[in-house]
Protein backbone atom coordinates (compact mmCIF):
# COMPACT_ATOMS: atom_id res chain seq x y z
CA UNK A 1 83.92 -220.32 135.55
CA UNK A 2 81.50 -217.67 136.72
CA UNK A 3 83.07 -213.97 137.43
CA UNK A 4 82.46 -212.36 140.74
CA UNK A 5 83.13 -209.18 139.47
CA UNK A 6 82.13 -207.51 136.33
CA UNK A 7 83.08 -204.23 134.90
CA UNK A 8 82.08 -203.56 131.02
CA UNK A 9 84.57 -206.04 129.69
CA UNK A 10 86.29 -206.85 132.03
CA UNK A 11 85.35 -210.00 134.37
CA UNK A 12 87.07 -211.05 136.75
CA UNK A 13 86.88 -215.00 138.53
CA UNK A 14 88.84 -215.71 141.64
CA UNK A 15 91.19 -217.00 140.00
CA UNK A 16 91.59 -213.48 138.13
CA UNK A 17 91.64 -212.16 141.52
CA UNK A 18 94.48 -214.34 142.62
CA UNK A 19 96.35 -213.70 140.20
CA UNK A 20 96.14 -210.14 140.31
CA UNK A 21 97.13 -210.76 143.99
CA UNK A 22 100.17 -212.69 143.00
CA UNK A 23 101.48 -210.07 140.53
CA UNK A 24 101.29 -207.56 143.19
CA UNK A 25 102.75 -209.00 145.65
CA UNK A 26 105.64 -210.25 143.43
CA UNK A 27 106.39 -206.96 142.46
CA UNK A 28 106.04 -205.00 145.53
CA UNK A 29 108.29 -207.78 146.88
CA UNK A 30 110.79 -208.17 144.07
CA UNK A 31 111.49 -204.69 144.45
CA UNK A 32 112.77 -204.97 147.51
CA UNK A 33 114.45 -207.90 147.26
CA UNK A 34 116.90 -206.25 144.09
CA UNK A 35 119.76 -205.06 145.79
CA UNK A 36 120.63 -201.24 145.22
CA UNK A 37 124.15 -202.29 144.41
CA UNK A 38 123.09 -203.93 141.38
CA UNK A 39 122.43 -200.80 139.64
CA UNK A 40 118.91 -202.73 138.27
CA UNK A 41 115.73 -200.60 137.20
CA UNK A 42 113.17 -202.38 139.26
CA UNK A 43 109.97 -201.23 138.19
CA UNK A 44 111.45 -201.09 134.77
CA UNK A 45 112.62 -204.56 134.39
CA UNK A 46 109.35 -205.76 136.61
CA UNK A 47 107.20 -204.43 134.94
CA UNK A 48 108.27 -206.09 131.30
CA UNK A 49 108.57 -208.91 132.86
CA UNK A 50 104.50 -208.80 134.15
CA UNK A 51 103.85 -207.61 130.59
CA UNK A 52 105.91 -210.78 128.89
CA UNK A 53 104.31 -213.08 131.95
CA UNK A 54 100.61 -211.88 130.83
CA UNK A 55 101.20 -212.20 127.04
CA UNK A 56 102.57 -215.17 127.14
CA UNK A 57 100.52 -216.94 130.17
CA UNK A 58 97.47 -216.12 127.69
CA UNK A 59 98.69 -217.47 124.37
CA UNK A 60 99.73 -220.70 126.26
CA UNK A 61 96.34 -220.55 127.78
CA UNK A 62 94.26 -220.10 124.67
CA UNK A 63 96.78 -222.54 122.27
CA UNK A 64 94.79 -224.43 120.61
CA UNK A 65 91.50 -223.46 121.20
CA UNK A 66 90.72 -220.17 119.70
CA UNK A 67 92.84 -217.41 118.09
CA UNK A 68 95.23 -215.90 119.99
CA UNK A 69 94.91 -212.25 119.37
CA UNK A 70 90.95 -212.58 119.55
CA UNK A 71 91.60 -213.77 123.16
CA UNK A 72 94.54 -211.55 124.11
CA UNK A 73 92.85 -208.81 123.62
CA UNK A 74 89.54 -210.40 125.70
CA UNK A 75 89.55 -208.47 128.97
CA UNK A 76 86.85 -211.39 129.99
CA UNK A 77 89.16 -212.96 132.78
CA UNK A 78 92.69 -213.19 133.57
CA UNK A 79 93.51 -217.08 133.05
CA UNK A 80 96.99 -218.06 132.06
CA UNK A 81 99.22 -220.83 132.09
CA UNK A 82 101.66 -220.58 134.14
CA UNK A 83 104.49 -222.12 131.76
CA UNK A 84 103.35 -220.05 129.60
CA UNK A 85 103.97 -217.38 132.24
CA UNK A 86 107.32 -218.13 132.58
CA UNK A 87 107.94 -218.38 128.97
CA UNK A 88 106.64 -214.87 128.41
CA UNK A 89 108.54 -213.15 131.43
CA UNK A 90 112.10 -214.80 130.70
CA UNK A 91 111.42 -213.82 126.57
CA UNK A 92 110.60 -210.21 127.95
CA UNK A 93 113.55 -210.11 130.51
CA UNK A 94 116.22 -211.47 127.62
CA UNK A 95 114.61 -208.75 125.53
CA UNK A 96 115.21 -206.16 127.67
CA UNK A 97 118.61 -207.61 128.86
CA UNK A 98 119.54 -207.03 125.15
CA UNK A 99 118.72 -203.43 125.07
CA UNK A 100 119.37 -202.67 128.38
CA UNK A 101 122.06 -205.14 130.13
CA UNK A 102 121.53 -205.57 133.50
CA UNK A 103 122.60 -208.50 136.40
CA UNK A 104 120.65 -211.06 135.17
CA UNK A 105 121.99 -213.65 138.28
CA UNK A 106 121.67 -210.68 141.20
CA UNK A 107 117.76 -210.36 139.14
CA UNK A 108 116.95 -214.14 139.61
CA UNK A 109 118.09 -214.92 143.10
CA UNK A 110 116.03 -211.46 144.20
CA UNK A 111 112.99 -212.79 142.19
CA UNK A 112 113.39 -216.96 143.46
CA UNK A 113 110.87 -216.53 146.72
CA UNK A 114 108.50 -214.08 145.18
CA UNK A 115 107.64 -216.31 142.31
CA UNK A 116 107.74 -219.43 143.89
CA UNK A 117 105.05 -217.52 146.91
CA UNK A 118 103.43 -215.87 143.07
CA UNK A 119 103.22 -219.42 142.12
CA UNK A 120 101.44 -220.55 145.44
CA UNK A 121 98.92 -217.81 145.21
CA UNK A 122 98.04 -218.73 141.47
CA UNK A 123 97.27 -222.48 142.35
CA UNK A 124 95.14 -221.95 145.16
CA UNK A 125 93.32 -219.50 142.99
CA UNK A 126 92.38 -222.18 140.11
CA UNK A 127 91.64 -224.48 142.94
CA UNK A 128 89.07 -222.17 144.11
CA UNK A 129 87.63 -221.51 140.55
CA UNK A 130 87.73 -224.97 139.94
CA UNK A 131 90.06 -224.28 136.79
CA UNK A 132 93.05 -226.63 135.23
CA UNK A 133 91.06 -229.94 137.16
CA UNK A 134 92.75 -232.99 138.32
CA UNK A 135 92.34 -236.43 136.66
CA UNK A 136 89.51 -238.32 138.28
CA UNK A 137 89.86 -240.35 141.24
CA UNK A 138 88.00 -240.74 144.16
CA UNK A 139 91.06 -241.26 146.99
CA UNK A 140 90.65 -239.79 150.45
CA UNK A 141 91.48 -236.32 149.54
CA UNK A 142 89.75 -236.02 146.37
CA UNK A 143 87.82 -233.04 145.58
CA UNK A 144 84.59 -232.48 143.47
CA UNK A 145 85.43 -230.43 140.56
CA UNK A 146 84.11 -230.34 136.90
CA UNK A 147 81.36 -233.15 137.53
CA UNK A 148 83.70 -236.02 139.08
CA UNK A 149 85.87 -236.23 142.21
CA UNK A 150 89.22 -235.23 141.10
CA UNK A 151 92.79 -235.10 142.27
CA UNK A 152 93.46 -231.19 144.12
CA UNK A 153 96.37 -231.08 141.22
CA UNK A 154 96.00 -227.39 142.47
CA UNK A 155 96.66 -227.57 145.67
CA UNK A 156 99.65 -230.12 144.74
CA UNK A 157 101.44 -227.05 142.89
CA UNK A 158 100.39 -224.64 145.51
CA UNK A 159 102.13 -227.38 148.71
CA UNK A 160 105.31 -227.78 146.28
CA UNK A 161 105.77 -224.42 145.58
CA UNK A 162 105.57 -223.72 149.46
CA UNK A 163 107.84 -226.44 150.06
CA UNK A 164 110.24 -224.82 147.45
CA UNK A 165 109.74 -221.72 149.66
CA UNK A 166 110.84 -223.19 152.99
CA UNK A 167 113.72 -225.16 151.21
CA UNK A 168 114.64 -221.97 150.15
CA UNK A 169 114.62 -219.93 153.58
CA UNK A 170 116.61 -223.16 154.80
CA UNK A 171 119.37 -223.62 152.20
CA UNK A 172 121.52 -220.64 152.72
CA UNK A 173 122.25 -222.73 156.40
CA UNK A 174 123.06 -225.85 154.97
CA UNK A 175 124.63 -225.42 151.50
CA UNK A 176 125.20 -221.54 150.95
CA UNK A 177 127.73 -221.65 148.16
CA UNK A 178 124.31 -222.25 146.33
CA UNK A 179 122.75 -219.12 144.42
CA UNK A 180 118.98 -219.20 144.82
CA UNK A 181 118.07 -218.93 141.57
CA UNK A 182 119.26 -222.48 140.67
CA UNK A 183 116.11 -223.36 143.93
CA UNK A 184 113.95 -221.41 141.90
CA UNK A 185 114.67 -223.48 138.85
CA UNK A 186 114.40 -226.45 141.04
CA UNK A 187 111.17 -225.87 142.47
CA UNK A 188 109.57 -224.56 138.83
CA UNK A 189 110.78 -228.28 137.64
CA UNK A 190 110.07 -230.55 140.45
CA UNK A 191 106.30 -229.03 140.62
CA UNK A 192 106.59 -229.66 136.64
CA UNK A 193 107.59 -233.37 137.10
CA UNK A 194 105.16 -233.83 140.02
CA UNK A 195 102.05 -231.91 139.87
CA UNK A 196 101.53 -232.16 135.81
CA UNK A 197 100.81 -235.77 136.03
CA UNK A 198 97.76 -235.26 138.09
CA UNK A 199 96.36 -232.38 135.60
CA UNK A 200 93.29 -233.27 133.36
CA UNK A 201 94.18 -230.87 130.69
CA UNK A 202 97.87 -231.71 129.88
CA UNK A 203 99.06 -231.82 126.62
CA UNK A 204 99.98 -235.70 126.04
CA UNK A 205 102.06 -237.29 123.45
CA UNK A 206 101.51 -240.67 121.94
CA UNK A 207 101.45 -243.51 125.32
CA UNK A 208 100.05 -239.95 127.74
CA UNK A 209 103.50 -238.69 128.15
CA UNK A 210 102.84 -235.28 129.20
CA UNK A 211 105.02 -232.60 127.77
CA UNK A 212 105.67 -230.25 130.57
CA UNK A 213 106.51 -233.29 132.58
CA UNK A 214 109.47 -233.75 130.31
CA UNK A 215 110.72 -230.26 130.56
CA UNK A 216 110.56 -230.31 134.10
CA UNK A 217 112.59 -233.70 134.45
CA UNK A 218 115.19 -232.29 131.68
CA UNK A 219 115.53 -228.78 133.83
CA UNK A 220 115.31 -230.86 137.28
CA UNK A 221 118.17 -232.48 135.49
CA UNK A 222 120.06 -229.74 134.46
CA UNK A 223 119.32 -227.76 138.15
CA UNK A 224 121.01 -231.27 139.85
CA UNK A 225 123.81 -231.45 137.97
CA UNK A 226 124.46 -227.59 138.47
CA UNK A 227 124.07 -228.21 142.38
CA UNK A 228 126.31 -230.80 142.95
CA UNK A 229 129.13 -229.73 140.40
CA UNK A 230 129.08 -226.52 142.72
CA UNK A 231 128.80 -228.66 145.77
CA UNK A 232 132.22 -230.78 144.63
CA UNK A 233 134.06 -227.58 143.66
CA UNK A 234 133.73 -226.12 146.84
CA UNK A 235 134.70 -229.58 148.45
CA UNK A 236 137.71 -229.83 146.42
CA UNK A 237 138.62 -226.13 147.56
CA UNK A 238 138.68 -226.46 150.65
């Protein structure tokens, strides 16, 4: 993808730019979302987590196809995979959980609409960069990426995420003995499940089973069972 702006090294594409976007809004936003009673160094644990997220988003991105530390330390763009993402912040936050405990459930539920809204951002930008392409297909809503017309797999992850987000706002109405992290979870593995199956660039096993589709099913089945073992306790409490 070309960069629209270049400084020395560093080049950044609009997908760079979204993601730089994201970050900052998830912080600024995360911060104030921790509640003071926690006792929780925000920019502390924040800011290993963006640190893990960017390590980790780039190895996943580069896996594969070049060395990793040749690329990590490439200031070219700032492309990532976002499992890889998520990998990278949850190894940083267990990390710094172990040398410094803090409320690792308060953390989560403060950090579910941030990164699911982080998420959002991060999609629309590849879709604009015409990054991580769809499979081709030439439907109604197809979109010409990558010399074919192609599913808008980006704009799939960007809609569920969003979706995730209003479920979100919604669910403390209609089943509040919920925590939102376990919607966070949710939303990470139903976009997994859904959107992955569209993407071009998936890493397939043998008959095109795509691997991150697994993990989401496996976590969307985890997140379920979690959900309505919670939902029958507080039936048979009351």
């Amino acid at each position: 993808m070309m960069p629209l702006i270049t400084l020395g090294p560093l080049r950044l594409s609009s997908y760079g730019i979204c993601i730089v976007l994201a970050m900052g809004l998830w912080w600024w936003w995360s911060a104030r979302r921790i509640p003071s009673t926690a006792n929780i160094d925000s920019d502390g644990v924040l800011f290993v987590m963006v640190i893990g997220a960017w390590l980790g988003g780039r190895a996943g991105y580069v896996l594969g196809a070049e060395a990793i530390w040749v690329q990590l330390a490439n200031l070219r763009a700032l492309e990532f995979s976002w499992p890889g993402a998520l990998i990278g912040a949850a190894s940083a936050l267990a990390l710094y959980h172990w040398r410094r405990p803090v409320a690792i459930a308060s953390l989560l539920d403060a950090l579910t609409l941030p990164t699911l809204c982080a998420q959002a951002i991060g999609a629309v930008g590849l879709w604009l960069a015409g990054a991580a392409v769809g499979v081709p297909w030439d439907g109604a809503w197809a979109v010409a990426q990558a010399g074919a017309w192609r599913h808008p797999v980006q704009l799939y992850e960007a809609g569920i995420a969003l979706l995730a987000v209003i479920w979100c706002l919604l669910a403390p109405r209609i089943l509040p003995t919920i925590p939102a992290r376990w919607w966070l979870l949710g939303g990470i593995a139903l976009n997994w499940l859904m959107s992955e199956g569209f993407r071009a660039d998936a890493f397939t096993l043998t008959g095109g089973i795509r691997v991150i589709q697994c993990v989401g099913l496996c976590l969307l089945i985890v997140v379920s069972e979690r959900v309505m073992m919670t939902v029958r306790l507080r039936g048979s409490s009351t």
